[in-house]
ModelCIF file with pLDDT and N, C-alpha, C, O atoms, coordinates in Angstrom:
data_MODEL
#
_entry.id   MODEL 
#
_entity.id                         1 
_entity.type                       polymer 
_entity.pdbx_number_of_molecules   1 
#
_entity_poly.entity_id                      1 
_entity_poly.type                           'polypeptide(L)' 
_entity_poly.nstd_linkage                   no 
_entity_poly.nstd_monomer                   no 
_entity_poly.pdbx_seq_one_letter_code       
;(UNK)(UNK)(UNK)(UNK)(UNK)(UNK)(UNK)(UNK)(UNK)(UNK)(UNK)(UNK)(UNK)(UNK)(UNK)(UNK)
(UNK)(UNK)(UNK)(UNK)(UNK)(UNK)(UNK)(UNK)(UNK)(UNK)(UNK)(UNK)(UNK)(UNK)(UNK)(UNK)
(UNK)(UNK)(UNK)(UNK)(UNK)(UNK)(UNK)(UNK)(UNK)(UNK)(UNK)(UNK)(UNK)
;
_entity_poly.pdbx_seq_one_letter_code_can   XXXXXXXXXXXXXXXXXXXXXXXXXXXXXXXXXXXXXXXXXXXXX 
_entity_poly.pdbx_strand_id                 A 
#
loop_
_entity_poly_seq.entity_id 
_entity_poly_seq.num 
_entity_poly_seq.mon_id 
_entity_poly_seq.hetero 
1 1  UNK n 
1 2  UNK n 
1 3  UNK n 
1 4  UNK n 
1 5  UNK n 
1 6  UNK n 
1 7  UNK n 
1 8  UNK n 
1 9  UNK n 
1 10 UNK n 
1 11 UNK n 
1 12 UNK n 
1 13 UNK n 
1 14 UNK n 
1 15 UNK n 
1 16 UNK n 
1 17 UNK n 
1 18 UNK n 
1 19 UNK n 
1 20 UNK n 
1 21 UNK n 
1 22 UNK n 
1 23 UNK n 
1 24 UNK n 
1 25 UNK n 
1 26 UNK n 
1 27 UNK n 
1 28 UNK n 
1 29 UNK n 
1 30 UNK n 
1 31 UNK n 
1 32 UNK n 
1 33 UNK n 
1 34 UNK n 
1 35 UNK n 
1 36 UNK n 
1 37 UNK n 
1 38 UNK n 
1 39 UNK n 
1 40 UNK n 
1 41 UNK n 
1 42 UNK n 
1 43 UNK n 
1 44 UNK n 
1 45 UNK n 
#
_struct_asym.id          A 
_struct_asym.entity_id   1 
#
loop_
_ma_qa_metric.id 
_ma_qa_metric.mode 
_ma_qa_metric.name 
_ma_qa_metric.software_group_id 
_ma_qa_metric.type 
1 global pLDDT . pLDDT 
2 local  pLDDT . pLDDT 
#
_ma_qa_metric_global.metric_id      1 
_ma_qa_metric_global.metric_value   86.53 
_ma_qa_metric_global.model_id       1 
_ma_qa_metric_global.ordinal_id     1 
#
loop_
_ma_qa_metric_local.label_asym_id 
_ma_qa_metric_local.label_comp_id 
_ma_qa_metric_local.label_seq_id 
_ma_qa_metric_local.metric_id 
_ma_qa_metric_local.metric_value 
_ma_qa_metric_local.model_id 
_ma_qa_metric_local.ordinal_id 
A UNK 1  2 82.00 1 1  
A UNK 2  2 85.00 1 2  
A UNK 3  2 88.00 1 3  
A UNK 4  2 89.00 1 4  
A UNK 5  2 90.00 1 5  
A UNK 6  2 91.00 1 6  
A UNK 7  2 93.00 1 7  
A UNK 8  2 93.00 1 8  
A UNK 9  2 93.00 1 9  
A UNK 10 2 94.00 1 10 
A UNK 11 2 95.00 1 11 
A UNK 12 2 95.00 1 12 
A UNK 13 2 95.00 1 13 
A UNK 14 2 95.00 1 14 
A UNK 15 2 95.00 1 15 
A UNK 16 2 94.00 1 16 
A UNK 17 2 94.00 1 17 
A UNK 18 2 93.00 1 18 
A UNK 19 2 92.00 1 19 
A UNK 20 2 91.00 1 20 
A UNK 21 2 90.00 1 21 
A UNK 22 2 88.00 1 22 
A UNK 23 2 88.00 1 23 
A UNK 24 2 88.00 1 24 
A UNK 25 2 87.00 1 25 
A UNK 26 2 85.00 1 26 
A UNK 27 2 83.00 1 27 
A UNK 28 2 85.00 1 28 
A UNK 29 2 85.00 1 29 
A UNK 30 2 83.00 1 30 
A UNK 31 2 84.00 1 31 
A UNK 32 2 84.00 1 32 
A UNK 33 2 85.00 1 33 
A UNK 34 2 83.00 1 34 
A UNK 35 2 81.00 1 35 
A UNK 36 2 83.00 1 36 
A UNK 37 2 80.00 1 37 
A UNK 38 2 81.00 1 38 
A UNK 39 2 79.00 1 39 
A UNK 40 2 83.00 1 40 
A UNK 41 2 79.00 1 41 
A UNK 42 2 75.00 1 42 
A UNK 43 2 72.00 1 43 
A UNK 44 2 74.00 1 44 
A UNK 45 2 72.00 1 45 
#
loop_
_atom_site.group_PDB 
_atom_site.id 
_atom_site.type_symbol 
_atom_site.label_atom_id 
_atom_site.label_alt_id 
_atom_site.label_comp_id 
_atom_site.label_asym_id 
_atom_site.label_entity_id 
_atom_site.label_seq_id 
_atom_site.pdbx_PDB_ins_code 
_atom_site.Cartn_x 
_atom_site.Cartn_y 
_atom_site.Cartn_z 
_atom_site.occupancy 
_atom_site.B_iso_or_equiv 
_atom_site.pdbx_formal_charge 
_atom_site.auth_seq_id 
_atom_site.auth_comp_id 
_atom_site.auth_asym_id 
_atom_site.auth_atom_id 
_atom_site.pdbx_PDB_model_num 
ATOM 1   N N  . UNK A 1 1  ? 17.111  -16.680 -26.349 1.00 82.00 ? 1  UNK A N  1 
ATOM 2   C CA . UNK A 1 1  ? 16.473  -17.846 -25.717 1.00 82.00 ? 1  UNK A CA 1 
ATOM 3   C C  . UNK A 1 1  ? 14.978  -17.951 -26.062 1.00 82.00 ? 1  UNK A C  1 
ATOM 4   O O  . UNK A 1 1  ? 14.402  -16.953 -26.494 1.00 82.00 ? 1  UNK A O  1 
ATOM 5   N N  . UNK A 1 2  ? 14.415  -18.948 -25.918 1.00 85.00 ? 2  UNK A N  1 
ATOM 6   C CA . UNK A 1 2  ? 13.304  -19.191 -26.489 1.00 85.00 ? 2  UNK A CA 1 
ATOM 7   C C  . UNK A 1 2  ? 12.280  -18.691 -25.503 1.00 85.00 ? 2  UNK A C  1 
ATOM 8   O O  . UNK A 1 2  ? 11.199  -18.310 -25.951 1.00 85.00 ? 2  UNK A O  1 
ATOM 9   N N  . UNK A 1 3  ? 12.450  -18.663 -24.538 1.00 88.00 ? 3  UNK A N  1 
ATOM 10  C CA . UNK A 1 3  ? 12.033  -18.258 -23.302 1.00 88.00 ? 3  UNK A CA 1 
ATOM 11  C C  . UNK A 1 3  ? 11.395  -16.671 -23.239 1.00 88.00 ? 3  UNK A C  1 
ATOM 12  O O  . UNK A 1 3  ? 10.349  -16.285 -22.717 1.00 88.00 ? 3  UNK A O  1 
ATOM 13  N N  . UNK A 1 4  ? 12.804  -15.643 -24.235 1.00 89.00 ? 4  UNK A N  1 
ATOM 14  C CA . UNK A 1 4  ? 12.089  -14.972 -24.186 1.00 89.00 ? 4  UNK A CA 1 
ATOM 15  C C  . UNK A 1 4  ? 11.216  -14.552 -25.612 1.00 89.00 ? 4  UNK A C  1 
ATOM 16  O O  . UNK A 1 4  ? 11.016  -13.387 -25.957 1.00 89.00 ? 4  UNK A O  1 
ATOM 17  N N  . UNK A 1 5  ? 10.793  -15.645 -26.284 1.00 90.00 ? 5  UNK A N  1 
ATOM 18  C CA . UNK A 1 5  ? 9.715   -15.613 -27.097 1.00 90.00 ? 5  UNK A CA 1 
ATOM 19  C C  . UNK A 1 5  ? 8.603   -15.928 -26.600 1.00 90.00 ? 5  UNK A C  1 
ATOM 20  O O  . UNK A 1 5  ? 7.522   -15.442 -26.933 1.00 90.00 ? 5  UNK A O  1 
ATOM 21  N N  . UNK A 1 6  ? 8.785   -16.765 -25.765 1.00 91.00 ? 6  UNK A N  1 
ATOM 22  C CA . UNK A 1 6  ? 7.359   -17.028 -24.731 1.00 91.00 ? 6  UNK A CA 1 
ATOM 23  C C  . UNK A 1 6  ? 6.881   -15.807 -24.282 1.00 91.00 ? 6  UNK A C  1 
ATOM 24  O O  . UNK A 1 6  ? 5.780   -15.487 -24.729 1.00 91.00 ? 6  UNK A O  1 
ATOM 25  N N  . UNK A 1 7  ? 7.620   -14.762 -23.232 1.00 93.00 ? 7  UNK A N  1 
ATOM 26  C CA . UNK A 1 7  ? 7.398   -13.802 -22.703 1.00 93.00 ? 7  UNK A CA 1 
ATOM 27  C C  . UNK A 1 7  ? 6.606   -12.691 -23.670 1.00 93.00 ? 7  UNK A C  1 
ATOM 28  O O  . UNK A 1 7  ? 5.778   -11.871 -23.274 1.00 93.00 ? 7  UNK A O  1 
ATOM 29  N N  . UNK A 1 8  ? 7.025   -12.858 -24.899 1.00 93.00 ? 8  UNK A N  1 
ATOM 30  C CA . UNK A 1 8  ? 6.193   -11.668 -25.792 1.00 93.00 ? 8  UNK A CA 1 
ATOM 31  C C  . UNK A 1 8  ? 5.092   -12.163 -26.322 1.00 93.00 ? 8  UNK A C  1 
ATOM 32  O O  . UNK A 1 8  ? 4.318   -11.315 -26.766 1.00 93.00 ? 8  UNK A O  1 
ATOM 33  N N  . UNK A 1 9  ? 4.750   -13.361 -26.424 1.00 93.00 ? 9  UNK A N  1 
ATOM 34  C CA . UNK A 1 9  ? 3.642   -13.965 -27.064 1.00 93.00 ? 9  UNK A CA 1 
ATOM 35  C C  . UNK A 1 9  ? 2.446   -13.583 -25.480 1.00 93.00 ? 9  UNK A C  1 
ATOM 36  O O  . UNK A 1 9  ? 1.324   -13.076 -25.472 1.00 93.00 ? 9  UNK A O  1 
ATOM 37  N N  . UNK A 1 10 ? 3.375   -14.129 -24.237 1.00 94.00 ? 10 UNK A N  1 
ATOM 38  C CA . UNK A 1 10 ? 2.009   -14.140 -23.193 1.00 94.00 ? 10 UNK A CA 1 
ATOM 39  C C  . UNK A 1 10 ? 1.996   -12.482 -22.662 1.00 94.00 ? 10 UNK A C  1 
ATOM 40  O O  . UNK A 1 10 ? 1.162   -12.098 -21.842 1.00 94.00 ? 10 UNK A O  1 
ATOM 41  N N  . UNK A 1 11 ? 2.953   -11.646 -23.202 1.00 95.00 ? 11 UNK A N  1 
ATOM 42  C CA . UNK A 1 11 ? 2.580   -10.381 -22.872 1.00 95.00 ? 11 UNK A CA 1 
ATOM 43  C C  . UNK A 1 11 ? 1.435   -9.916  -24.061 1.00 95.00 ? 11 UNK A C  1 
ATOM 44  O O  . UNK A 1 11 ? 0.552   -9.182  -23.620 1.00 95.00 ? 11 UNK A O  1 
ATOM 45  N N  . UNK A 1 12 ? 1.341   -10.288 -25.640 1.00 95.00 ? 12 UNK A N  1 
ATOM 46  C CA . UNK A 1 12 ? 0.277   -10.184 -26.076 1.00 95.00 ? 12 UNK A CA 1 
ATOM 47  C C  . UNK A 1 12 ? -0.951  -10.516 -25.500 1.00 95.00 ? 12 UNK A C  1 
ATOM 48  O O  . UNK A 1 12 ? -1.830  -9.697  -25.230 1.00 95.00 ? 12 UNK A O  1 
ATOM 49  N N  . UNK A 1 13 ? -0.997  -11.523 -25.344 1.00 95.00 ? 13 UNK A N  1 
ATOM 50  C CA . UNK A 1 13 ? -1.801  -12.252 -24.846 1.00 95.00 ? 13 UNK A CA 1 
ATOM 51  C C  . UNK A 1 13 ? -2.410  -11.867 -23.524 1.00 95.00 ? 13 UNK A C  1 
ATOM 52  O O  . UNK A 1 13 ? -3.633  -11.939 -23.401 1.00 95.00 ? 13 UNK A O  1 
ATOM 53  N N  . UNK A 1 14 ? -1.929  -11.610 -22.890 1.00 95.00 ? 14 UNK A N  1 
ATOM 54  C CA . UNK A 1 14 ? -2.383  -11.059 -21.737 1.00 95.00 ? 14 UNK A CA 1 
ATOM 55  C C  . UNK A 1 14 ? -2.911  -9.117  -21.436 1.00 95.00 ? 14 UNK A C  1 
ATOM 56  O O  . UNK A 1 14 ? -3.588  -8.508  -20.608 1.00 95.00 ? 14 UNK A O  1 
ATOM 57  N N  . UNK A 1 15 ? -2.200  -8.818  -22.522 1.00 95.00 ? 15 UNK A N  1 
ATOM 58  C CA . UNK A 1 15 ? -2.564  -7.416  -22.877 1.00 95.00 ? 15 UNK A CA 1 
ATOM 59  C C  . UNK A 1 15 ? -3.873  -7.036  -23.729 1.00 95.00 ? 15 UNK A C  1 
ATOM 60  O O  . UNK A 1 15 ? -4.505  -5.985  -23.831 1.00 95.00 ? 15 UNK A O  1 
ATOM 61  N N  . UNK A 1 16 ? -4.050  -8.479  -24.376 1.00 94.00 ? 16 UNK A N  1 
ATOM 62  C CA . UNK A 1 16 ? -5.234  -8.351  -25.545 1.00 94.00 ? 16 UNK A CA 1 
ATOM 63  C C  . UNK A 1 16 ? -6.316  -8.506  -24.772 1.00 94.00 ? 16 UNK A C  1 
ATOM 64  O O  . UNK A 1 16 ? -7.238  -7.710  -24.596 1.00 94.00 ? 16 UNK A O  1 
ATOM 65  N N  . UNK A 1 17 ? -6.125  -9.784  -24.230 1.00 94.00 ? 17 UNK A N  1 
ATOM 66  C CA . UNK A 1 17 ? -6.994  -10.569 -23.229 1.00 94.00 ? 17 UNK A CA 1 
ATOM 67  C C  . UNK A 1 17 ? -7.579  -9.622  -22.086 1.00 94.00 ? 17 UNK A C  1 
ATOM 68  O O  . UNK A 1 17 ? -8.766  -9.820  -21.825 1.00 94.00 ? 17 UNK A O  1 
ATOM 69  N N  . UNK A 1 18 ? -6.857  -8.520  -21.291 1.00 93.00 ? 18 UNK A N  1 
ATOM 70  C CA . UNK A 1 18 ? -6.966  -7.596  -20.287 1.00 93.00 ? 18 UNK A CA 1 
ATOM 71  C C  . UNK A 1 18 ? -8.274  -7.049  -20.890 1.00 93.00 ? 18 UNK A C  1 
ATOM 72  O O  . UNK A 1 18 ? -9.299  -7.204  -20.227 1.00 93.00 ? 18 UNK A O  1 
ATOM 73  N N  . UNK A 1 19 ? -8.338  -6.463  -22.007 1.00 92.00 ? 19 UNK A N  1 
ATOM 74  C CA . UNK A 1 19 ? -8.581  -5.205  -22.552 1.00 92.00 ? 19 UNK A CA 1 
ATOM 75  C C  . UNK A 1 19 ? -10.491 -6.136  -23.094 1.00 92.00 ? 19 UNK A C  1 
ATOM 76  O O  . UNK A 1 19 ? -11.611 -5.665  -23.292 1.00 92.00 ? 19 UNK A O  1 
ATOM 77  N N  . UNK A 1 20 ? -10.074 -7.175  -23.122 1.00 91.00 ? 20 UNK A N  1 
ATOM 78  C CA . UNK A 1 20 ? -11.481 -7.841  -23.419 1.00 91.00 ? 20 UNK A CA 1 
ATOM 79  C C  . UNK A 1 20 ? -12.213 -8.203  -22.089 1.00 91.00 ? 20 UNK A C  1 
ATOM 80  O O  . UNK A 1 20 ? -13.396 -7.874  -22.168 1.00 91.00 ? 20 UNK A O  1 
ATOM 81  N N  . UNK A 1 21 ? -11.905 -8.751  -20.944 1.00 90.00 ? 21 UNK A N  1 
ATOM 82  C CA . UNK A 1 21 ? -11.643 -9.202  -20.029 1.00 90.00 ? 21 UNK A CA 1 
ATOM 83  C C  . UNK A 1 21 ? -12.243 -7.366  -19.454 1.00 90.00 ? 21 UNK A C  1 
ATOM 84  O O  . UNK A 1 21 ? -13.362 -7.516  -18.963 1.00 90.00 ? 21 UNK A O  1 
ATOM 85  N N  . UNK A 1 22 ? -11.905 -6.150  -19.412 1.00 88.00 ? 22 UNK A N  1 
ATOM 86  C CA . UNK A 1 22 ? -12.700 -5.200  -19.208 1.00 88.00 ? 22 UNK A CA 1 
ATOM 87  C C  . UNK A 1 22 ? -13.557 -5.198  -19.767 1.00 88.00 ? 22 UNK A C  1 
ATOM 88  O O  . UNK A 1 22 ? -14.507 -5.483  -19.040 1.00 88.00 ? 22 UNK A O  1 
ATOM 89  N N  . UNK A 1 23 ? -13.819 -5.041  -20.673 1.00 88.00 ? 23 UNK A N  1 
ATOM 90  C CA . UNK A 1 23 ? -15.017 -4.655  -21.106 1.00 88.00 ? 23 UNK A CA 1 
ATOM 91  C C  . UNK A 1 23 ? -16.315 -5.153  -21.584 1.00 88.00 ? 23 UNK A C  1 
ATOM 92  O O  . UNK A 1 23 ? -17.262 -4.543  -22.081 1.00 88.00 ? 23 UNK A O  1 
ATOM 93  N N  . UNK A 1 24 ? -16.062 -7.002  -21.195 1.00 88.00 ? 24 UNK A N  1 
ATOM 94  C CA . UNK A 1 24 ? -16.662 -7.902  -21.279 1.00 88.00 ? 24 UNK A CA 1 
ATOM 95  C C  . UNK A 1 24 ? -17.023 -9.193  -20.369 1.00 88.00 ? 24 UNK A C  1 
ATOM 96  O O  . UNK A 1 24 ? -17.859 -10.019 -20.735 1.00 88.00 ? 24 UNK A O  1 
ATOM 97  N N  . UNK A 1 25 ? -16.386 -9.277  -19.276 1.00 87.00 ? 25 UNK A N  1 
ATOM 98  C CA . UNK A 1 25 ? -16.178 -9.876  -18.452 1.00 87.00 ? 25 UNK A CA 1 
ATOM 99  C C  . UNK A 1 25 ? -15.993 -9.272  -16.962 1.00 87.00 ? 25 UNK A C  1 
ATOM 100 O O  . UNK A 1 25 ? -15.921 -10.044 -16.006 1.00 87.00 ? 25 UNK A O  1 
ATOM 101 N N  . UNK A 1 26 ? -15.923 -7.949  -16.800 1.00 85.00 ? 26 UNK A N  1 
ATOM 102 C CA . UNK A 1 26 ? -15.746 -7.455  -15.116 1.00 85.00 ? 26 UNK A CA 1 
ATOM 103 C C  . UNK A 1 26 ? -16.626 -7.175  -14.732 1.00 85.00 ? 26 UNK A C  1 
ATOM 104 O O  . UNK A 1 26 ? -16.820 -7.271  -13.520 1.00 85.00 ? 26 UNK A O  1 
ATOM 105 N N  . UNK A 1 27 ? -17.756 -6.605  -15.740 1.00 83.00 ? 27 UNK A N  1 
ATOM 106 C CA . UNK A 1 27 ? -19.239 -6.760  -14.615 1.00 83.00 ? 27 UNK A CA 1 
ATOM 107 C C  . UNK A 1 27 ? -19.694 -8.160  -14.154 1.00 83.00 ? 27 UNK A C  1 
ATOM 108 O O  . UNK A 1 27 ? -20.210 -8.197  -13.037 1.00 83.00 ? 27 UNK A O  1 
ATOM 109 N N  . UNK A 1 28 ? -19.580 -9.375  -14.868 1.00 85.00 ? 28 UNK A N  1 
ATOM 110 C CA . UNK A 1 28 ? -19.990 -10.612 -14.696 1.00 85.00 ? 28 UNK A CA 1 
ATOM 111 C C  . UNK A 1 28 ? -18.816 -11.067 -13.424 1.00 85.00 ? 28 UNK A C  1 
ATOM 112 O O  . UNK A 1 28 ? -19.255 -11.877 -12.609 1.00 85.00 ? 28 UNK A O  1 
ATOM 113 N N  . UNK A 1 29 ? -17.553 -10.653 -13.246 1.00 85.00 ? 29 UNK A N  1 
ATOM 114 C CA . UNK A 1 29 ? -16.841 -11.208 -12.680 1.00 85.00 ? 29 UNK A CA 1 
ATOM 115 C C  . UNK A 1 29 ? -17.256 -10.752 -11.183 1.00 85.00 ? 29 UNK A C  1 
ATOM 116 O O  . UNK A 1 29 ? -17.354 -11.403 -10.143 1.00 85.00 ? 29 UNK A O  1 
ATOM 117 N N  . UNK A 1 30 ? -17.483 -9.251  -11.503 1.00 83.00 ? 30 UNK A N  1 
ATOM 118 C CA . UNK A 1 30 ? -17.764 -8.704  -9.883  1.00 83.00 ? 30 UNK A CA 1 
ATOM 119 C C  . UNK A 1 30 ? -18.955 -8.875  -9.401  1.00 83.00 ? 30 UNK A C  1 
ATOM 120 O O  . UNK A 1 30 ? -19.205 -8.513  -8.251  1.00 83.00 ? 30 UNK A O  1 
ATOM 121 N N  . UNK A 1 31 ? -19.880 -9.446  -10.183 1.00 84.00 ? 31 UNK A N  1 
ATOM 122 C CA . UNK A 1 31 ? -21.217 -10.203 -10.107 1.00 84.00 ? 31 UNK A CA 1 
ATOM 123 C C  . UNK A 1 31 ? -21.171 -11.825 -9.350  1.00 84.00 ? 31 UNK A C  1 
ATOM 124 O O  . UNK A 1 31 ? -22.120 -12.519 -8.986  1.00 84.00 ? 31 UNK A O  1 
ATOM 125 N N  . UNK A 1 32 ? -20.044 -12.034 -9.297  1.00 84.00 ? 32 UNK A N  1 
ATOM 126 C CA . UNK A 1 32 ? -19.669 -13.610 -8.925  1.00 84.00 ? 32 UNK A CA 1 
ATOM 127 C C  . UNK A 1 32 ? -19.790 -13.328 -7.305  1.00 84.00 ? 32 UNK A C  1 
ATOM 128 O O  . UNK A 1 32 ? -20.506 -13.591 -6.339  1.00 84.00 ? 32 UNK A O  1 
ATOM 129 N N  . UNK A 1 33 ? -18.171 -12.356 -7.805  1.00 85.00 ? 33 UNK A N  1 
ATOM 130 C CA . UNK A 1 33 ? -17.275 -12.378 -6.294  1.00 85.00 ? 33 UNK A CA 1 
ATOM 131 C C  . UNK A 1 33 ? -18.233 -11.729 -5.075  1.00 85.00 ? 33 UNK A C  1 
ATOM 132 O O  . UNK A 1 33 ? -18.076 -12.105 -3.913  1.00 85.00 ? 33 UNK A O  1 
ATOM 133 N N  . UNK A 1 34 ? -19.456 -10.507 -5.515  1.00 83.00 ? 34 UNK A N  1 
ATOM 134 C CA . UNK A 1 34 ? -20.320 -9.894  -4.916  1.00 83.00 ? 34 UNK A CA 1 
ATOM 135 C C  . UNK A 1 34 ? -21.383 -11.177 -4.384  1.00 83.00 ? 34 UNK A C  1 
ATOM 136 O O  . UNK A 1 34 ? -21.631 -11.143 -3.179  1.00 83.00 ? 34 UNK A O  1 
ATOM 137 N N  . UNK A 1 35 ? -21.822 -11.941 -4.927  1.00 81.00 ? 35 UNK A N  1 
ATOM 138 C CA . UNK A 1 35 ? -22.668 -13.458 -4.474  1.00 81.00 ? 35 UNK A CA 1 
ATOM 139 C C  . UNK A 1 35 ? -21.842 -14.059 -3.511  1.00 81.00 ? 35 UNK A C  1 
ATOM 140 O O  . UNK A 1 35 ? -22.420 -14.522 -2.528  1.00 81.00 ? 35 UNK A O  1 
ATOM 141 N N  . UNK A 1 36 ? -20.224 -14.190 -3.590  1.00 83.00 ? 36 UNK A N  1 
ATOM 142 C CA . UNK A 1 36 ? -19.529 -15.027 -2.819  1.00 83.00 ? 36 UNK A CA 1 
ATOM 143 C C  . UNK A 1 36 ? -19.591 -14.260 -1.920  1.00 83.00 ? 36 UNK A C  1 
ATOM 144 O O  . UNK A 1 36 ? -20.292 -14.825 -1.080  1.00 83.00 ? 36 UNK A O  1 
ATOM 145 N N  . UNK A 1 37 ? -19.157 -12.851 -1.373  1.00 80.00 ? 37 UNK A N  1 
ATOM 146 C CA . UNK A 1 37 ? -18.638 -12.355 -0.445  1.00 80.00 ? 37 UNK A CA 1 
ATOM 147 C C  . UNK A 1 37 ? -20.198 -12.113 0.317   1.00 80.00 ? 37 UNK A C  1 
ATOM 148 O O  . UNK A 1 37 ? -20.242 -11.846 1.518   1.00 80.00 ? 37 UNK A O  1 
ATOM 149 N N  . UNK A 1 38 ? -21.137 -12.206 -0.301  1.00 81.00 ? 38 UNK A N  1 
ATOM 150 C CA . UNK A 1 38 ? -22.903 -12.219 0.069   1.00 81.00 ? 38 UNK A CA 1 
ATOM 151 C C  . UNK A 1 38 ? -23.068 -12.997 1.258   1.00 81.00 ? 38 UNK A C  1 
ATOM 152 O O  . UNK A 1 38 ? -23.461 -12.722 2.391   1.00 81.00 ? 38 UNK A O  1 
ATOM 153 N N  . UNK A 1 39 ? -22.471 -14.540 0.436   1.00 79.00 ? 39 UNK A N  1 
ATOM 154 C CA . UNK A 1 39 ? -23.193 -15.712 1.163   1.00 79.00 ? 39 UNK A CA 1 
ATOM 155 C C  . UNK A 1 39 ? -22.162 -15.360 2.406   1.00 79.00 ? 39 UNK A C  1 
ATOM 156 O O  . UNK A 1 39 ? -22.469 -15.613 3.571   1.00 79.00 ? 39 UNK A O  1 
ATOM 157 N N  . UNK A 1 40 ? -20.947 -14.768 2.047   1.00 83.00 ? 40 UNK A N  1 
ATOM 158 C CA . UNK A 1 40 ? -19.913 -14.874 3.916   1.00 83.00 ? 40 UNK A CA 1 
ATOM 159 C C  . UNK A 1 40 ? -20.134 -13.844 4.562   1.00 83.00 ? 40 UNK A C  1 
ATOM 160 O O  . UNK A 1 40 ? -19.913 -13.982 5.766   1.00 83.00 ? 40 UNK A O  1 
ATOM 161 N N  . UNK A 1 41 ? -20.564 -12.627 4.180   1.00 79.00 ? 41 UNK A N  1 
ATOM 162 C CA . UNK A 1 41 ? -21.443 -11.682 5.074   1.00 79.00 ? 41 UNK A CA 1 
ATOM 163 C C  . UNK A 1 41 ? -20.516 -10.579 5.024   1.00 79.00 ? 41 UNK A C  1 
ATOM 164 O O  . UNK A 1 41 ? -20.575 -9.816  5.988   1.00 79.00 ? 41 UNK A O  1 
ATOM 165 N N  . UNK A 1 42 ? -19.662 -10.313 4.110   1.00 75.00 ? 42 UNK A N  1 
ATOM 166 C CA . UNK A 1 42 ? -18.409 -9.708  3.717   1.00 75.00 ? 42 UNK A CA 1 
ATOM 167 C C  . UNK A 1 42 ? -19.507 -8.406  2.801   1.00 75.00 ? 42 UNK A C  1 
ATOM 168 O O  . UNK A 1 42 ? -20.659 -8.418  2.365   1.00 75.00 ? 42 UNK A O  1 
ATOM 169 N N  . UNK A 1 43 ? -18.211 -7.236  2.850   1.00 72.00 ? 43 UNK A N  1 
ATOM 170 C CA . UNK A 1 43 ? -18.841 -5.612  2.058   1.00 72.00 ? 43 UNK A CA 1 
ATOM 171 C C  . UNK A 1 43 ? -19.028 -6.136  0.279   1.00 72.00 ? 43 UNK A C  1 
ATOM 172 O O  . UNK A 1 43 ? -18.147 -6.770  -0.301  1.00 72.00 ? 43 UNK A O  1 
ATOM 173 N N  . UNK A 1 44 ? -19.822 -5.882  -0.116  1.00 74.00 ? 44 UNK A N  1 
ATOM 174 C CA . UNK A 1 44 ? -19.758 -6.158  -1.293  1.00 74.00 ? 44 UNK A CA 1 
ATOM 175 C C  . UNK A 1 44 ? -18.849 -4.822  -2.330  1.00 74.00 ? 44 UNK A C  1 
ATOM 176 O O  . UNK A 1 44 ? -18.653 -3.694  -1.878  1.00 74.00 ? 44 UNK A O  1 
ATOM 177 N N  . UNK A 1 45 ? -18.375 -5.281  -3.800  1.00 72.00 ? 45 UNK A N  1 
ATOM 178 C CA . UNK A 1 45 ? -17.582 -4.537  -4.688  1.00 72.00 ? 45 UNK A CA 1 
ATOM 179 C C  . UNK A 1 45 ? -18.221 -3.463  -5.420  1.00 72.00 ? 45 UNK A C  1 
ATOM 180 O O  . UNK A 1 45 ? -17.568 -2.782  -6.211  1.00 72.00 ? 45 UNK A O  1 
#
């Protein structure tokens, strides 16, 4: 089924993406969520 050609393309994809997404994007991300949870008075990450 074609369906499960989808599944291996977005498991690339999502495996490649993870691995960039660490090491390029999670300080900026927890930099966000740490401002959001700031302004609501929430523990920061």
């Amino acid at each position: 089924p074609q369906q499960r050609k989808k599944l291996f393309v977005a498991l690339s994809f999502a495996m490649n993406l993870s691995l960039l997404f660490l090491f390029k994007y999670f300080d900026f991300a927890v930099e966000n969520i740490n401002f959001l949870l700031a302004k609501c008075n929430l523990q920061l990450i």
